[in-house]
C-alpha atoms as a PDB file:
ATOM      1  CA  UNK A   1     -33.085  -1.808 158.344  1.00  0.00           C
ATOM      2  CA  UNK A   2     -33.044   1.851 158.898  1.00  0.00           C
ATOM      3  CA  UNK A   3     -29.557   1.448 160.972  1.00  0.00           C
ATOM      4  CA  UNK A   4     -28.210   0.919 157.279  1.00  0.00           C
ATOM      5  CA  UNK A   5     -28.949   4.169 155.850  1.00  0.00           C
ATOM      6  CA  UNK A   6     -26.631   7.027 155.989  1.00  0.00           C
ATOM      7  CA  UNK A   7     -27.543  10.053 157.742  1.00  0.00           C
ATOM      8  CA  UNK A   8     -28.594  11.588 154.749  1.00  0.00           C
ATOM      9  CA  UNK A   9     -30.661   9.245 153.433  1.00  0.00           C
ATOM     10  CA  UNK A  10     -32.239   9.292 157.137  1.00  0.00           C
ATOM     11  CA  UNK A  11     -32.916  12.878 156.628  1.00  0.00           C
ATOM     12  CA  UNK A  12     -34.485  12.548 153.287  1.00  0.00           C
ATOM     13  CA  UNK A  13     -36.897   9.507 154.338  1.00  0.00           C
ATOM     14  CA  UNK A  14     -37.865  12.222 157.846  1.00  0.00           C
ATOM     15  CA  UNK A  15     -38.007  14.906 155.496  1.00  0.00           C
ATOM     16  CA  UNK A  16     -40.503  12.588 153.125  1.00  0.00           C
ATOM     17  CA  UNK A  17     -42.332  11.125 155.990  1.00  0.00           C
ATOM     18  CA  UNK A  18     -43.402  14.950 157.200  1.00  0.00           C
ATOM     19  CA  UNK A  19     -44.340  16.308 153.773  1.00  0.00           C
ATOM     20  CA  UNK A  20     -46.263  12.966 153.289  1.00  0.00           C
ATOM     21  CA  UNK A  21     -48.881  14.185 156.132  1.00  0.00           C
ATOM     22  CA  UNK A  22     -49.608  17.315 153.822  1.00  0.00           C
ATOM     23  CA  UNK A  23     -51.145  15.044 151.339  1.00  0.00           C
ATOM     24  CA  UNK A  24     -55.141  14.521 152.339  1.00  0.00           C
ATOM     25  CA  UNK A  25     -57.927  12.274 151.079  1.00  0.00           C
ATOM     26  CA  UNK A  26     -59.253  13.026 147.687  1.00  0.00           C
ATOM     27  CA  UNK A  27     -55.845  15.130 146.574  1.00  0.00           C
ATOM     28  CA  UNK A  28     -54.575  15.216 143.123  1.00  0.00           C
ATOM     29  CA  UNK A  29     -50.670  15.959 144.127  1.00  0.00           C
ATOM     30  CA  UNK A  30     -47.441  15.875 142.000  1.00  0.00           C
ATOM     31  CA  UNK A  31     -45.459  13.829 142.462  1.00  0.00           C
ATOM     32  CA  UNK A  32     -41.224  15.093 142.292  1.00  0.00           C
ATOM     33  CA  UNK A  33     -38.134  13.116 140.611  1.00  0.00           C
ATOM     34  CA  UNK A  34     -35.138  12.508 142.635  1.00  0.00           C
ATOM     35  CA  UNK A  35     -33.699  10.493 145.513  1.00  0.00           C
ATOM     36  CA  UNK A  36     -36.069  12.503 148.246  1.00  0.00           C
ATOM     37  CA  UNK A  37     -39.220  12.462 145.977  1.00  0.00           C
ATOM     38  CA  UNK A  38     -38.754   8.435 145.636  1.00  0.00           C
ATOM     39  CA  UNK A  39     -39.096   8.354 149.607  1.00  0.00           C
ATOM     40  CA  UNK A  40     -42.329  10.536 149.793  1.00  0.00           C
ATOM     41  CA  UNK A  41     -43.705   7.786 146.720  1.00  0.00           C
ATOM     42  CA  UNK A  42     -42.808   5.269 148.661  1.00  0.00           C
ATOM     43  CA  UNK A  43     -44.274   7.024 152.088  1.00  0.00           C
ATOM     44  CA  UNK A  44     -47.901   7.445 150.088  1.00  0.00           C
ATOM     45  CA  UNK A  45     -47.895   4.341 148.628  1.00  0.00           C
ATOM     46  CA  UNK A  46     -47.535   2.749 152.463  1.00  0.00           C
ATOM     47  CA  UNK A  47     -50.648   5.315 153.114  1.00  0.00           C
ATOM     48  CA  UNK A  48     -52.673   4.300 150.374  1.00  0.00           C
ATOM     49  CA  UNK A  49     -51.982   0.968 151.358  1.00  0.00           C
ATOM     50  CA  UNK A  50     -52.486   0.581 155.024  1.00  0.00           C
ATOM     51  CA  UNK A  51     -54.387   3.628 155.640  1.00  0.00           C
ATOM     52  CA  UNK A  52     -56.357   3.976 152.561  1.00  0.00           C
ATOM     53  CA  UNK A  53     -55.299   7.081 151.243  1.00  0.00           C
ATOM     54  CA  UNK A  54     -57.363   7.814 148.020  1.00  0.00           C
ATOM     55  CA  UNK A  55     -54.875   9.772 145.715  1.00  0.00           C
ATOM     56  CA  UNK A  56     -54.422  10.923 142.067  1.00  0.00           C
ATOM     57  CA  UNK A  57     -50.645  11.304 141.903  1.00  0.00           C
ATOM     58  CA  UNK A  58     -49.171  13.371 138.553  1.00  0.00           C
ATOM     59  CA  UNK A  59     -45.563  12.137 138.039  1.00  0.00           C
ATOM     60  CA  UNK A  60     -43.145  14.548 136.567  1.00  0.00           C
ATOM     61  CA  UNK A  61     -40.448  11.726 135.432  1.00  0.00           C
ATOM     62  CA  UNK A  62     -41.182   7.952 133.865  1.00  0.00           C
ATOM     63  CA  UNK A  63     -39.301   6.686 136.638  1.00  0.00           C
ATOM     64  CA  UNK A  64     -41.685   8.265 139.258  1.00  0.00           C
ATOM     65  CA  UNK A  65     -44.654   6.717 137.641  1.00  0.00           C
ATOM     66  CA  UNK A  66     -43.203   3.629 137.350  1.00  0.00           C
ATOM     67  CA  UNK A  67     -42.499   3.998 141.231  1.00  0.00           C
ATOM     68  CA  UNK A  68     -46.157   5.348 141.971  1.00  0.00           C
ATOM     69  CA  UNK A  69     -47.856   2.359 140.077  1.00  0.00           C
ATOM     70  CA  UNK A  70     -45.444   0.239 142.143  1.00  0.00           C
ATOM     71  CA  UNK A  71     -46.379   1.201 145.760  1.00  0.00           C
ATOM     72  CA  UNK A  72     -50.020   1.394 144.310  1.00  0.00           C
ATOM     73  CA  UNK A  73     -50.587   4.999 143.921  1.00  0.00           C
ATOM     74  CA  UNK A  74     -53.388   5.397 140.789  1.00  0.00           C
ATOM     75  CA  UNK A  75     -51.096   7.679 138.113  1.00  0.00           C
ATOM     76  CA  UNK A  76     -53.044  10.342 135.654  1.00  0.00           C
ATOM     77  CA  UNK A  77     -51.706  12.909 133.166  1.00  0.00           C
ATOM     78  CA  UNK A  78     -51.509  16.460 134.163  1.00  0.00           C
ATOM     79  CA  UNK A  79     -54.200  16.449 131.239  1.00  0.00           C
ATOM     80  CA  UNK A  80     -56.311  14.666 133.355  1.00  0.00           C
ATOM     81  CA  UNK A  81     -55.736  16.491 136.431  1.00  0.00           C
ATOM     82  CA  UNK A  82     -56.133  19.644 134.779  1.00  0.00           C
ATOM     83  CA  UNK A  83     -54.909  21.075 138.116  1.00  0.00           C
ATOM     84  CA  UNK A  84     -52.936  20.204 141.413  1.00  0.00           C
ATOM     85  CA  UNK A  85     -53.922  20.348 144.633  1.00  0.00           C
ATOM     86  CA  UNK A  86     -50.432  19.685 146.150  1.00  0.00           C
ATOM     87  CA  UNK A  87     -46.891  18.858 144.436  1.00  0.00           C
ATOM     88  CA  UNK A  88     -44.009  17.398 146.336  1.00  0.00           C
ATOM     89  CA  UNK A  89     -40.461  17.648 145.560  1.00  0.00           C
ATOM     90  CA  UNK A  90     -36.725  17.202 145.787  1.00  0.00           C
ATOM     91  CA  UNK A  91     -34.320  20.657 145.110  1.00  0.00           C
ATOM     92  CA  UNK A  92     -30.826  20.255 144.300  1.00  0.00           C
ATOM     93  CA  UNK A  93     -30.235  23.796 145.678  1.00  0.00           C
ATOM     94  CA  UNK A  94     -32.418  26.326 148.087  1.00  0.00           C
ATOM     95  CA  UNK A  95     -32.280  29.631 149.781  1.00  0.00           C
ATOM     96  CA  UNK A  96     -33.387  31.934 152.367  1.00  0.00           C
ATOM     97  CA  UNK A  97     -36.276  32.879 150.241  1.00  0.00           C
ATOM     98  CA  UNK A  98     -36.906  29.517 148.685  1.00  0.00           C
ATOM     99  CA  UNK A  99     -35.563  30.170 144.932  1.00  0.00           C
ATOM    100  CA  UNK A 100     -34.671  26.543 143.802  1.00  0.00           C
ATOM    101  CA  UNK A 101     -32.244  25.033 141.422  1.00  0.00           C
ATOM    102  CA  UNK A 102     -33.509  22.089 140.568  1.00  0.00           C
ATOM    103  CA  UNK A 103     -33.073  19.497 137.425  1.00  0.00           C
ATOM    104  CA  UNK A 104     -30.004  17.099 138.832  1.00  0.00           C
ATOM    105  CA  UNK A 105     -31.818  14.520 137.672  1.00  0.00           C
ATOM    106  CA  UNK A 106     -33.256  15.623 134.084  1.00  0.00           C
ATOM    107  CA  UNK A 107     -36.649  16.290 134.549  1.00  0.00           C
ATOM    108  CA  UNK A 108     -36.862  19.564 135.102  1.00  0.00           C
ATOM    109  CA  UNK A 109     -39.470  20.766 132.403  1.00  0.00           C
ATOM    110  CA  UNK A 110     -41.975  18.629 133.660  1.00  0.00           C
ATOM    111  CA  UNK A 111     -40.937  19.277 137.551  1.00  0.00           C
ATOM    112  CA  UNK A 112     -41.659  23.254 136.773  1.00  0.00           C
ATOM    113  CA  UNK A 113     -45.001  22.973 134.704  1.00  0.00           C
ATOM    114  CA  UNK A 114     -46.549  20.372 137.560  1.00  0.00           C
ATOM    115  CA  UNK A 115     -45.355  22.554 140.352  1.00  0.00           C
ATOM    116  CA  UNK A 116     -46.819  25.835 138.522  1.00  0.00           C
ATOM    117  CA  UNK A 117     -50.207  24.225 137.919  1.00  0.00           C
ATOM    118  CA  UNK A 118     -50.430  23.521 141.790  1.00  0.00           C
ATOM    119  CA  UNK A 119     -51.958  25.509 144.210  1.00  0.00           C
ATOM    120  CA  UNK A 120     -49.266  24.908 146.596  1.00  0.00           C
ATOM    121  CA  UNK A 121     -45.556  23.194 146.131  1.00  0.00           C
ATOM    122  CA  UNK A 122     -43.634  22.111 148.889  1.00  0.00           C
ATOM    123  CA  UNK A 123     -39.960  20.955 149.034  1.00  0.00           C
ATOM    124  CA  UNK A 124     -38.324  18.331 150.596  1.00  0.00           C
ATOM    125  CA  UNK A 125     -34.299  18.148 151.241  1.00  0.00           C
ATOM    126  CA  UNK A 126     -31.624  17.105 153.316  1.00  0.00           C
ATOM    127  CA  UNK A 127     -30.335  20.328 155.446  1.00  0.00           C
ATOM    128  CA  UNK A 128     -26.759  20.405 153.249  1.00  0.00           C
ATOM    129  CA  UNK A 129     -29.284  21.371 150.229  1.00  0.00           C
ATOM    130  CA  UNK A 130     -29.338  24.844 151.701  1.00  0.00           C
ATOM    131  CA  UNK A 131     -27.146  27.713 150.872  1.00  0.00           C
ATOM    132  CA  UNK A 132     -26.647  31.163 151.039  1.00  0.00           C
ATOM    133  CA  UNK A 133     -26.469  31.789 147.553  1.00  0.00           C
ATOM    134  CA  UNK A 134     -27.660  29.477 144.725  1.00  0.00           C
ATOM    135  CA  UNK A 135     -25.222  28.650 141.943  1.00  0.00           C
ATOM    136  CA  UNK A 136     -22.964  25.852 143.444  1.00  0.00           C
ATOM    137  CA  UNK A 137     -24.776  23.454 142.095  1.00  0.00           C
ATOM    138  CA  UNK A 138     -24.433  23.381 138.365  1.00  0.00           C
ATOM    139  CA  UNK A 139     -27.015  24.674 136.709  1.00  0.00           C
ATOM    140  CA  UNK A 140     -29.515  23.010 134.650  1.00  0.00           C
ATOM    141  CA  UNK A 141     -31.106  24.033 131.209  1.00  0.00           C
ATOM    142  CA  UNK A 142     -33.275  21.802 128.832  1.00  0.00           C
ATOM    143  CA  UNK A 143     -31.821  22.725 125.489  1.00  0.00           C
ATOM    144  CA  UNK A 144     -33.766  21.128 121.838  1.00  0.00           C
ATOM    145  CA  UNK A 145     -30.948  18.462 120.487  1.00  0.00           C
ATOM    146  CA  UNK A 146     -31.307  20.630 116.708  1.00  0.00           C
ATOM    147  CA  UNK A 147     -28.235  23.085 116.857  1.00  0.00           C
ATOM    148  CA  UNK A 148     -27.465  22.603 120.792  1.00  0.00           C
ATOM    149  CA  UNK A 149     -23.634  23.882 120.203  1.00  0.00           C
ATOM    150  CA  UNK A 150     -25.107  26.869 118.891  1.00  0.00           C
ATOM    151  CA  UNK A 151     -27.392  27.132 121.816  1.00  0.00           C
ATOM    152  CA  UNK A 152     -24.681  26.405 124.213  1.00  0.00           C
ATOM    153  CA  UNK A 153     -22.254  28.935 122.627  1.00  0.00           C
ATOM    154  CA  UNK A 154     -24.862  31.931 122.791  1.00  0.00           C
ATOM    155  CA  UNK A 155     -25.800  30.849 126.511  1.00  0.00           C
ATOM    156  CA  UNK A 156     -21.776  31.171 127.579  1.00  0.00           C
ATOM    157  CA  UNK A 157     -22.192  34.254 125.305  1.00  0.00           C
ATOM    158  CA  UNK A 158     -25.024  35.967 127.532  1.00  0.00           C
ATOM    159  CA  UNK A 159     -23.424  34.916 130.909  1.00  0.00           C
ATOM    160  CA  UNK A 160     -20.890  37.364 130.177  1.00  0.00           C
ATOM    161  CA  UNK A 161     -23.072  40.331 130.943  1.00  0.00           C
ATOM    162  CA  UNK A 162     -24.841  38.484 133.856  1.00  0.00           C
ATOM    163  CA  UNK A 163     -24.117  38.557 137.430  1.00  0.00           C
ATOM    164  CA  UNK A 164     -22.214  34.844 137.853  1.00  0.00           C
ATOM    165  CA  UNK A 165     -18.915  33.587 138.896  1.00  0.00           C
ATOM    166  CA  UNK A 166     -18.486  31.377 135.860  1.00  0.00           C
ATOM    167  CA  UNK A 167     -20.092  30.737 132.255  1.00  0.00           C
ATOM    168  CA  UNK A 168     -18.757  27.323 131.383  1.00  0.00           C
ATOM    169  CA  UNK A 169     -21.638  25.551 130.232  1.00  0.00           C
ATOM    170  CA  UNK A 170     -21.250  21.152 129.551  1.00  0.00           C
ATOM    171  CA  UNK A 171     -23.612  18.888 128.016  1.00  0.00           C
ATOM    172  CA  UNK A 172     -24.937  15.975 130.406  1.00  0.00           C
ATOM    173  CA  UNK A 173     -23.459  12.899 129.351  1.00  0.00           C
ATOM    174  CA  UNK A 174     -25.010   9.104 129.725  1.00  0.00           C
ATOM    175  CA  UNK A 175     -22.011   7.344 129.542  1.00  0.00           C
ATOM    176  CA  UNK A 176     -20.551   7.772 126.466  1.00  0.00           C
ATOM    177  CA  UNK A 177     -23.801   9.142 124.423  1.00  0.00           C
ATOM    178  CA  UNK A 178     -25.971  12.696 125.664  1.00  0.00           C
ATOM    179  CA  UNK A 179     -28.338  12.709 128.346  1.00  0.00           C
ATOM    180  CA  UNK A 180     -31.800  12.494 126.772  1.00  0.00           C
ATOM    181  CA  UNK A 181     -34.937  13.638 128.559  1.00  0.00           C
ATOM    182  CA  UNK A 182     -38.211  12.129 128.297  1.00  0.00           C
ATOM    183  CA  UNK A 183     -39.112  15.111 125.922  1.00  0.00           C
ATOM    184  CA  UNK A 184     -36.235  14.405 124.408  1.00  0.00           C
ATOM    185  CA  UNK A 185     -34.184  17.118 124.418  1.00  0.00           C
ATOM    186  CA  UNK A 186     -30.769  17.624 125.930  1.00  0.00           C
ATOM    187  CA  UNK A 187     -29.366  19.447 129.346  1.00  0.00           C
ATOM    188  CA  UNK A 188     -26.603  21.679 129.565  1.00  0.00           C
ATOM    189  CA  UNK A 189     -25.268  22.087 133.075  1.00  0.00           C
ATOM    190  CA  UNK A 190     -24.065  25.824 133.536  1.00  0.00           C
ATOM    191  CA  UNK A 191     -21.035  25.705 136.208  1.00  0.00           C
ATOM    192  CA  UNK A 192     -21.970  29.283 137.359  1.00  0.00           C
ATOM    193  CA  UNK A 193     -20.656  28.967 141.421  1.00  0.00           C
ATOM    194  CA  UNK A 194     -22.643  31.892 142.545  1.00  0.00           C
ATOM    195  CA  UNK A 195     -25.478  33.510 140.933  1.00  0.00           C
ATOM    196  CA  UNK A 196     -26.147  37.105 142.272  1.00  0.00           C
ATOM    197  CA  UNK A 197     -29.754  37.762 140.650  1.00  0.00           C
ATOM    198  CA  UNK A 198     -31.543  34.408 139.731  1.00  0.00           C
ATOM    199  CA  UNK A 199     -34.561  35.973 138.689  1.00  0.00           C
ATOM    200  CA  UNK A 200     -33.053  37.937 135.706  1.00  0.00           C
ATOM    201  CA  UNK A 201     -30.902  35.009 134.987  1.00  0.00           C
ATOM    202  CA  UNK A 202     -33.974  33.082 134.742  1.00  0.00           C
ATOM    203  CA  UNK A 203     -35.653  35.560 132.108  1.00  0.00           C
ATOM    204  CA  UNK A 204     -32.694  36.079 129.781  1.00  0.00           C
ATOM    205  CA  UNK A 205     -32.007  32.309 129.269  1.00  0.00           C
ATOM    206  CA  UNK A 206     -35.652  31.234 128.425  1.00  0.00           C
ATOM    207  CA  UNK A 207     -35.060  33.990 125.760  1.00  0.00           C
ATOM    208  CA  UNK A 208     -32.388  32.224 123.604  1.00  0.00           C
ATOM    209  CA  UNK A 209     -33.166  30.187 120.778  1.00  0.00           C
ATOM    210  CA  UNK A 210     -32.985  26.344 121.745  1.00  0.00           C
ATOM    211  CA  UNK A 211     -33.515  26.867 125.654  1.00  0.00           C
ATOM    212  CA  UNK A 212     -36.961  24.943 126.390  1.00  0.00           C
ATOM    213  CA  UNK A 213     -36.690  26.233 130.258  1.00  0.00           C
ATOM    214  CA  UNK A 214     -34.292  26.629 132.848  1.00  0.00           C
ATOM    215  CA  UNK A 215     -33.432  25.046 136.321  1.00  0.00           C
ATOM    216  CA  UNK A 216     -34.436  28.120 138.599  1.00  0.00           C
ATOM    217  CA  UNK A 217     -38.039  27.820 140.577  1.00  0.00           C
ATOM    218  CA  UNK A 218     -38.863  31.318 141.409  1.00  0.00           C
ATOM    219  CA  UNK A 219     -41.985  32.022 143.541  1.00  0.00           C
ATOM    220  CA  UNK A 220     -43.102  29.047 142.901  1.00  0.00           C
ATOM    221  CA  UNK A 221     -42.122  26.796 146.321  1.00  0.00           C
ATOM    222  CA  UNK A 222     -44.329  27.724 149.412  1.00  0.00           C
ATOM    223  CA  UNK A 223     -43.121  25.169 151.561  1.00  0.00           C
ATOM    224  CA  UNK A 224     -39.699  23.535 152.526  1.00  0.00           C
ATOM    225  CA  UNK A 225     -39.346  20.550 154.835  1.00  0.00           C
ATOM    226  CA  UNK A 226     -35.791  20.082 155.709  1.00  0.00           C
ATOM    227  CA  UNK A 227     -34.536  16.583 157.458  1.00  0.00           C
ATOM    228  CA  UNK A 228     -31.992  15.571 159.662  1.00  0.00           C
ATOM    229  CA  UNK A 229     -29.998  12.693 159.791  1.00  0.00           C
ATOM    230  CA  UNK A 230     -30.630  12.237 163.617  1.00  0.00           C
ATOM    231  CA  UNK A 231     -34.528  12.634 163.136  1.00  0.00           C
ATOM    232  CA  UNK A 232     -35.519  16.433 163.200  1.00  0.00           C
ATOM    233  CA  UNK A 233     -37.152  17.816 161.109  1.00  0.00           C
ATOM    234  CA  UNK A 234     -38.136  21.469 160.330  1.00  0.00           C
ATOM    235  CA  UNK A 235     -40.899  23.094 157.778  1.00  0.00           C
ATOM    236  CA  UNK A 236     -40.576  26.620 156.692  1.00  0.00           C
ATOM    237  CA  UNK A 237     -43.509  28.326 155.299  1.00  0.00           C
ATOM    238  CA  UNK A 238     -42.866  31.020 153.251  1.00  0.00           C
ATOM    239  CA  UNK A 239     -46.554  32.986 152.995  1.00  0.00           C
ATOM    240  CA  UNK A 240     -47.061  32.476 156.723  1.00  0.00           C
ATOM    241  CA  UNK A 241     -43.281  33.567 157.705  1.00  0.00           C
ATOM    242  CA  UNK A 242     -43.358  30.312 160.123  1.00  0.00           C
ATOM    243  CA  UNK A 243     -40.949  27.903 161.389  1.00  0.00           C
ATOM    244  CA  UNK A 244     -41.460  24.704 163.395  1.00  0.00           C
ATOM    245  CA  UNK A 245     -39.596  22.238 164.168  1.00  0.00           C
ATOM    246  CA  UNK A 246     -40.278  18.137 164.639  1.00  0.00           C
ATOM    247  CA  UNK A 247     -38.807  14.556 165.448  1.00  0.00           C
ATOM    248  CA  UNK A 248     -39.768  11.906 163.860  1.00  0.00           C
ATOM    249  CA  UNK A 249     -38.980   8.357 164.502  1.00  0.00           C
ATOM    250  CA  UNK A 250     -37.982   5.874 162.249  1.00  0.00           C
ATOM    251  CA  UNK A 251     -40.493   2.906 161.546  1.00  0.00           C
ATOM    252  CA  UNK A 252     -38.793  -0.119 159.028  1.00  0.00           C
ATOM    253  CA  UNK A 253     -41.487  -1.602 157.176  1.00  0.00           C
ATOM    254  CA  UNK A 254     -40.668  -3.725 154.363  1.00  0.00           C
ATOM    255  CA  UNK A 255     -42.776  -1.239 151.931  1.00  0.00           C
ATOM    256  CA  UNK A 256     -40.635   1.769 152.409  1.00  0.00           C
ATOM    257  CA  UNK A 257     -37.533  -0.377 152.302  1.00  0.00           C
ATOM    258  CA  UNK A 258     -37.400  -2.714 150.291  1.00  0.00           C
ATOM    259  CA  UNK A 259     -34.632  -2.152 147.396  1.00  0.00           C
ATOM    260  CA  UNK A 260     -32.532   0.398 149.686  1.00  0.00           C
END
């Protein structure tokens, strides 16, 4: 089964399969959106199944819950949890210092208030998610539907005076209709190409009217787990200043892939 992935799905399922072994017995962990994120769901739910993992899992995205429930993995509210012990996640974009962009898929409000009530967050990618500068990947920003032209006019508006390549911002589409979120709100996707200070970027745009939160994750990721498509593996810590490196070998069981 696993000879029909491509290599980068074979790098996110190694990637998953590491981080997965950072999850112990009694954790309350969040649980990321994405492509990667549905690998380390499906990675824990073969754990809680086989192994007996006992797990509180905190999705950040409908989808992911629906997954977790799936694959077994009891689901609670944030509420619930009052706090994380652990959240796992995809990143559309990391650095050298671990800055993120994340929100590809829509759910990054929730993604950033789960991984800021945990004590530790670590990522999981494919190796082409790194980059020397973040800002390739189009930015994300939850905007409220009420008045989002305005919104999206004042955001171009205060790119000008930032340190970006471009300020063209587009609302996500579904087909023919807007994107919604599950808070219902909108995204704008800021085609930016290189952002030289994501911090300040990250300040001024929660400041405009209509901007519920952005797509940068500043000191907030600890860990990243990085996969390759022939089996390696490597986790950077970034508190410990540590690198090590792994192989992993695939295992097909039908739990992790069925659907694929």
């Amino acid at each position: 089964m696993t000879g029909e992935l491509s290599p980068i799905d074979k790098a996110k399922f190694v990637a998953a399969k590491r981080a997965a072994d950072f999850v112990e017995d009694g954790m309350r962990v969040g649980l990321g959106t994405g492509s990667t994120a549905a690998w380390l769901v499906r990675c824990l739910g073969e754990m809680v199944e086989q192994d007996g993992l006992k797990i509180r899992g905190v999705p950040t995205s409908t989808r992911t819950a629906e997954l977790a429930r799936e694959v077994g993995i009891e689901v609670i509210s944030l509420d619930e949890a009052r706090w994380l012990d652990l959240t796992i996640d995809g990143a559309d974009e990391f650095d050298a210092n671990l800055s993120l962009v994340k929100g590809g898929g829509g759910a990054l409000l929730q993604e950033k208030i789960v991984a800021t009530a945990s004590d530790q967050m670590i990522v999981i990618a494919d190796a082409a998610k790194e980059v020397e500068h973040l800002g390739s990947f189009p930015l994300p920003i939850e905007v409220i539907p009420f008045g989002w032209q305005t919104t999206q006019a004042l955001v171009e508006e205060t790119l000008v005076s930032m340190d970006v390549m471009g300020r063209q911002a587009s609302l996500r589409m579904n087909g023919e209709i807007p994107f919604i979120t599950d808070e219902g709100n909108h995204i704008l996707d800021l085609h930016l190409g290189r952002i030289g200070n994501a911090r300040q970027l990250a300040m001024v745009l929660n400041q405009i009217p209509g901007v519920v939160e952005n797509g940068l994750f500043i000191d907030i990721c600890d860990k990243v787990v990085i996969g390759y498509g022939d089996g390696r593996v490597e986790t950077r810590d970034i508190n410990e200043g540590t690198v090590s490196e792994d192989r992993l070998d695939f295992v097909e069981t039908d739990n992790l892939f069925r659907d694929i």
